[in-house]
Protein backbone atom coordinates (compact mmCIF):
# COMPACT_ATOMS: atom_id res chain seq x y z
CA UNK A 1 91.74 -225.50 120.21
CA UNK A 2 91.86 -227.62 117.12
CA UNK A 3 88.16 -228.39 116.92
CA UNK A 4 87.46 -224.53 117.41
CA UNK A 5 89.62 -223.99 114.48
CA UNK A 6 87.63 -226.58 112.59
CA UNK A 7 84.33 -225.28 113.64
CA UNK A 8 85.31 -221.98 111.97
CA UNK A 9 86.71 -223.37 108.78
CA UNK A 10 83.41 -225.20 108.76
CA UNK A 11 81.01 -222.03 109.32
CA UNK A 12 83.24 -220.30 107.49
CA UNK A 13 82.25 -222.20 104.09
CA UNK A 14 78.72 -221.56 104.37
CA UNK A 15 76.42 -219.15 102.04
CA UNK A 16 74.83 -218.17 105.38
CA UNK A 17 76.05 -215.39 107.87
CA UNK A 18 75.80 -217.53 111.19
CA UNK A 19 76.26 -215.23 114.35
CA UNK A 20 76.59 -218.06 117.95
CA UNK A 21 76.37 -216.40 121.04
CA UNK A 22 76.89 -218.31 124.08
CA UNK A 23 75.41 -217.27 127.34
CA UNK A 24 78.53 -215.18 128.56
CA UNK A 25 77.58 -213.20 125.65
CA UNK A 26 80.58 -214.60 123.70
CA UNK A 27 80.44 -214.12 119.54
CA UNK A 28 81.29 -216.66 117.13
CA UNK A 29 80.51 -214.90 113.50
CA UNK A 30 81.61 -216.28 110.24
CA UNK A 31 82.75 -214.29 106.65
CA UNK A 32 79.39 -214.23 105.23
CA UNK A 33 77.99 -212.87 108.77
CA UNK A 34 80.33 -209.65 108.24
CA UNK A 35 79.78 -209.70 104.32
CA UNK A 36 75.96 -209.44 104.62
CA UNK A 37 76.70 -206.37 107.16
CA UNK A 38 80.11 -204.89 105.54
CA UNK A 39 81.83 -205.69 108.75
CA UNK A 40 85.03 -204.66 109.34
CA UNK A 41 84.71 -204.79 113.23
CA UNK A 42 83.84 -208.16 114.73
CA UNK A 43 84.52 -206.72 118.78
CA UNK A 44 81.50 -208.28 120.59
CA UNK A 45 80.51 -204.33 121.60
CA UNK A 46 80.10 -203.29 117.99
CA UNK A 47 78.11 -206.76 117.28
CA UNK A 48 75.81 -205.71 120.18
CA UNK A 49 75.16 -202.59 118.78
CA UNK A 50 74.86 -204.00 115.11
CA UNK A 51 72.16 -206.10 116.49
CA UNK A 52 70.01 -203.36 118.64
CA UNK A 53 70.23 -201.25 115.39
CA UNK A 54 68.51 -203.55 113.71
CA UNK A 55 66.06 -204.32 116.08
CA UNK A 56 67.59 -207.98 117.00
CA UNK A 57 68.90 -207.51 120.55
CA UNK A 58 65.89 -209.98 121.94
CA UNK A 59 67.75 -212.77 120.36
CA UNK A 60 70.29 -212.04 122.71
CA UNK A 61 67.72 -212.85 125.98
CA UNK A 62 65.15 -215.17 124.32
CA UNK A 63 64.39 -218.79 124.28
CA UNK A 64 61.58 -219.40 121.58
CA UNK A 65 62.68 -219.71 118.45
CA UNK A 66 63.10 -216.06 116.25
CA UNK A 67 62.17 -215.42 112.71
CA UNK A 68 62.69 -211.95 111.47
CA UNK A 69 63.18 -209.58 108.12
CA UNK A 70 65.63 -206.72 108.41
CA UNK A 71 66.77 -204.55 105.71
CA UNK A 72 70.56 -203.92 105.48
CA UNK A 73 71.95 -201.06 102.91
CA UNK A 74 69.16 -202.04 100.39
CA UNK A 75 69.27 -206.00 101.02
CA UNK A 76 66.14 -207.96 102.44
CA UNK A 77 67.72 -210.61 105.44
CA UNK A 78 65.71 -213.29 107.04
CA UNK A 79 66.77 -214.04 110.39
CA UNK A 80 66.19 -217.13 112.58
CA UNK A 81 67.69 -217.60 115.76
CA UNK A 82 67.30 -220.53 117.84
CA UNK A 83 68.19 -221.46 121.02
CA UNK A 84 70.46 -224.55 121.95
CA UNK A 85 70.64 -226.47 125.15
CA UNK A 86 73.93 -228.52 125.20
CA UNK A 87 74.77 -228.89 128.79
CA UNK A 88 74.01 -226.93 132.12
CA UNK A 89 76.14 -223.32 131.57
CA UNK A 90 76.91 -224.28 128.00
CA UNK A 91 73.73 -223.41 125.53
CA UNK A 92 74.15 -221.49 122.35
CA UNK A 93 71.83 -219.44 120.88
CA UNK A 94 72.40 -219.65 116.61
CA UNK A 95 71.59 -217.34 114.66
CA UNK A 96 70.99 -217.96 110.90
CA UNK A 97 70.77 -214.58 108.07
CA UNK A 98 70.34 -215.50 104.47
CA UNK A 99 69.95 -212.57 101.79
CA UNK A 100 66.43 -213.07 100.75
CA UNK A 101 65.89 -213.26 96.70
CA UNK A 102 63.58 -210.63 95.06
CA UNK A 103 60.30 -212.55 94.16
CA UNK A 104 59.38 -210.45 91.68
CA UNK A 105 62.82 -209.95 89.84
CA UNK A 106 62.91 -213.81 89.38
CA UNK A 107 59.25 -213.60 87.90
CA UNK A 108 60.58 -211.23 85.61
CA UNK A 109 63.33 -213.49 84.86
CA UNK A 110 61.48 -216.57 84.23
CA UNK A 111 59.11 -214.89 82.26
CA UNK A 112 61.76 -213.62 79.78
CA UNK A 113 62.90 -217.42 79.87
CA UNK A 114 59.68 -218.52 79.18
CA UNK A 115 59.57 -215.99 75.88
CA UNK A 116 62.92 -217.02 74.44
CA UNK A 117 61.85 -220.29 74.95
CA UNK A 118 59.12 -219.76 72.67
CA UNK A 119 61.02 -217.62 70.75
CA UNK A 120 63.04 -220.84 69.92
CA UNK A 121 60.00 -223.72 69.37
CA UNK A 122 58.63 -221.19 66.74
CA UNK A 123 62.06 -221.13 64.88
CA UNK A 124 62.82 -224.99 65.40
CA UNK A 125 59.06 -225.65 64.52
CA UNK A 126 59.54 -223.47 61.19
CA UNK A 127 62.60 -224.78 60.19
CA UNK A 128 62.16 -225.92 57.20
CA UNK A 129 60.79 -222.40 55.86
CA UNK A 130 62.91 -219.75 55.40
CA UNK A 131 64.04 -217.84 58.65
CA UNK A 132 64.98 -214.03 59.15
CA UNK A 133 65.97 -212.64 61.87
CA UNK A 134 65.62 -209.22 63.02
CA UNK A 135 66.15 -207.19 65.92
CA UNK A 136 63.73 -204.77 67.65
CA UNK A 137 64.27 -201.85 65.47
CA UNK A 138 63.35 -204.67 62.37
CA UNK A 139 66.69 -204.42 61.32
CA UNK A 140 67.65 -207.83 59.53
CA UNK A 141 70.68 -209.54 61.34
CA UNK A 142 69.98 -212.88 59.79
């Protein structure tokens, strides 16, 4: 019982939602698992049905490897589930979801990097002129 304990605290700690299922259709979830789905209700019936509403009850009777995108209340997931073969009656199938990160919004955001950036070699590169500094109405703030 202490090493199940363990195992929790360990999943527990990752930036992952991890969903184990064992093949008595047994759950193991962990916090980010119900944060990525606003779970409030971790009974293996209502997992079940989270997973068929989502299209994702074939990792439940599947051996190959999975690799999926779902969209949760306006979040991209990847899923990959794989199967595990420990011992004869004891495999695991694991389950991995991580939020997947807006391409396009961190293009955005490096670009505007990439402009202050600039924005600063010009100044450091003029420093010994005088400097003003105005804002995008041309309003003088410095």
């Amino acid at each position: 019982m202490k090493n199940l304990v363990e195992f929790h605290n360990m999943i527990d700690n990752l930036s992952d939602g991890i969903l184990i299922i064992d093949d008595n259709k047994d759950f193991i979830i962990n916090k980010q698992f119900k944060n990525l789905f606003n779970l409030e209700d971790d009974e293996p019936a209502y997992i079940v049905d989270l997973l068929m509403s989502h299209g994702l009850t074939n990792i439940l009777h599947t051996d190959i490897k999975i690799e999926k995108e779902i969209n949760v209340e306006n979040k991209k997931i990847t899923v990959e589930s794989y199967r595990l073969y420990v011992t004869e009656g004891a495999n695991f199938t694991v389950s991995v979801f991580k939020e997947a990160i807006d391409i396009e919004e961190t293009k955005s955001e490096i670009e505007e990097l990439k402009q202050g950036l600039n924005s600063m070699k010009d100044i450091l590169d003029n420093a010994y002129q005088g400097i003003v500094l105005v804002n995008e109405d041309g309003k003088i703030i410095k």
